[in-house]
Protein backbone atom coordinates (compact mmCIF):
# COMPACT_ATOMS: atom_id res chain seq x y z
CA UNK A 1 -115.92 231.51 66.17
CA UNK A 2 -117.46 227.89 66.84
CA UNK A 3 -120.60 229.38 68.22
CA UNK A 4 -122.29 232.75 67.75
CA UNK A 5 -122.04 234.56 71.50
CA UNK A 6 -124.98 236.84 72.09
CA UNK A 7 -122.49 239.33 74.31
CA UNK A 8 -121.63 241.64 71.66
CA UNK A 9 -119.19 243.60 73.72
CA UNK A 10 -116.70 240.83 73.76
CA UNK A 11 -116.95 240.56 69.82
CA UNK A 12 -116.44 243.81 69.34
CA UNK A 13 -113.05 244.46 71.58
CA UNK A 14 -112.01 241.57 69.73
CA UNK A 15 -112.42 242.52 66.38
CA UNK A 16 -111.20 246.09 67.41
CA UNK A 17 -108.13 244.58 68.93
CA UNK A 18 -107.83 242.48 65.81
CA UNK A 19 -107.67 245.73 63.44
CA UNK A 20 -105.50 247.72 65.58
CA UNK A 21 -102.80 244.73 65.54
CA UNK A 22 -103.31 244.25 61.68
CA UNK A 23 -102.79 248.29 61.07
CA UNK A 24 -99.85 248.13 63.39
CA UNK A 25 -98.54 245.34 61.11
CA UNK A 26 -99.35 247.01 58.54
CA UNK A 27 -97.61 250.08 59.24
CA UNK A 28 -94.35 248.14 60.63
CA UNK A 29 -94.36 246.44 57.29
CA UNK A 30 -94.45 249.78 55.49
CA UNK A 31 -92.01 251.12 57.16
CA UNK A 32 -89.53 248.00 56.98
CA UNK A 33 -90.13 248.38 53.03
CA UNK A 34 -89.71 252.03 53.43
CA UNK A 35 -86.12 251.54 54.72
């Protein structure tokens, strides 16, 4: 995030890439406390 890109496609796989890894951790860790 040094510099603000115009392209807001590439932002926005990102950040959706970036929440589907952090629910997938978030689940795995639920599930490791789970069991």
């Amino acid at each position: 995030m040094l510099q603000p890109s115009p392209s807001r496609k590439r932002r926005g796989r990102l950040a959706r890439s970036g929440a589907a890894s952090v629910a997938l951790l978030a689940v795995a860790g639920y599930l490791a406390v789970q069991y």
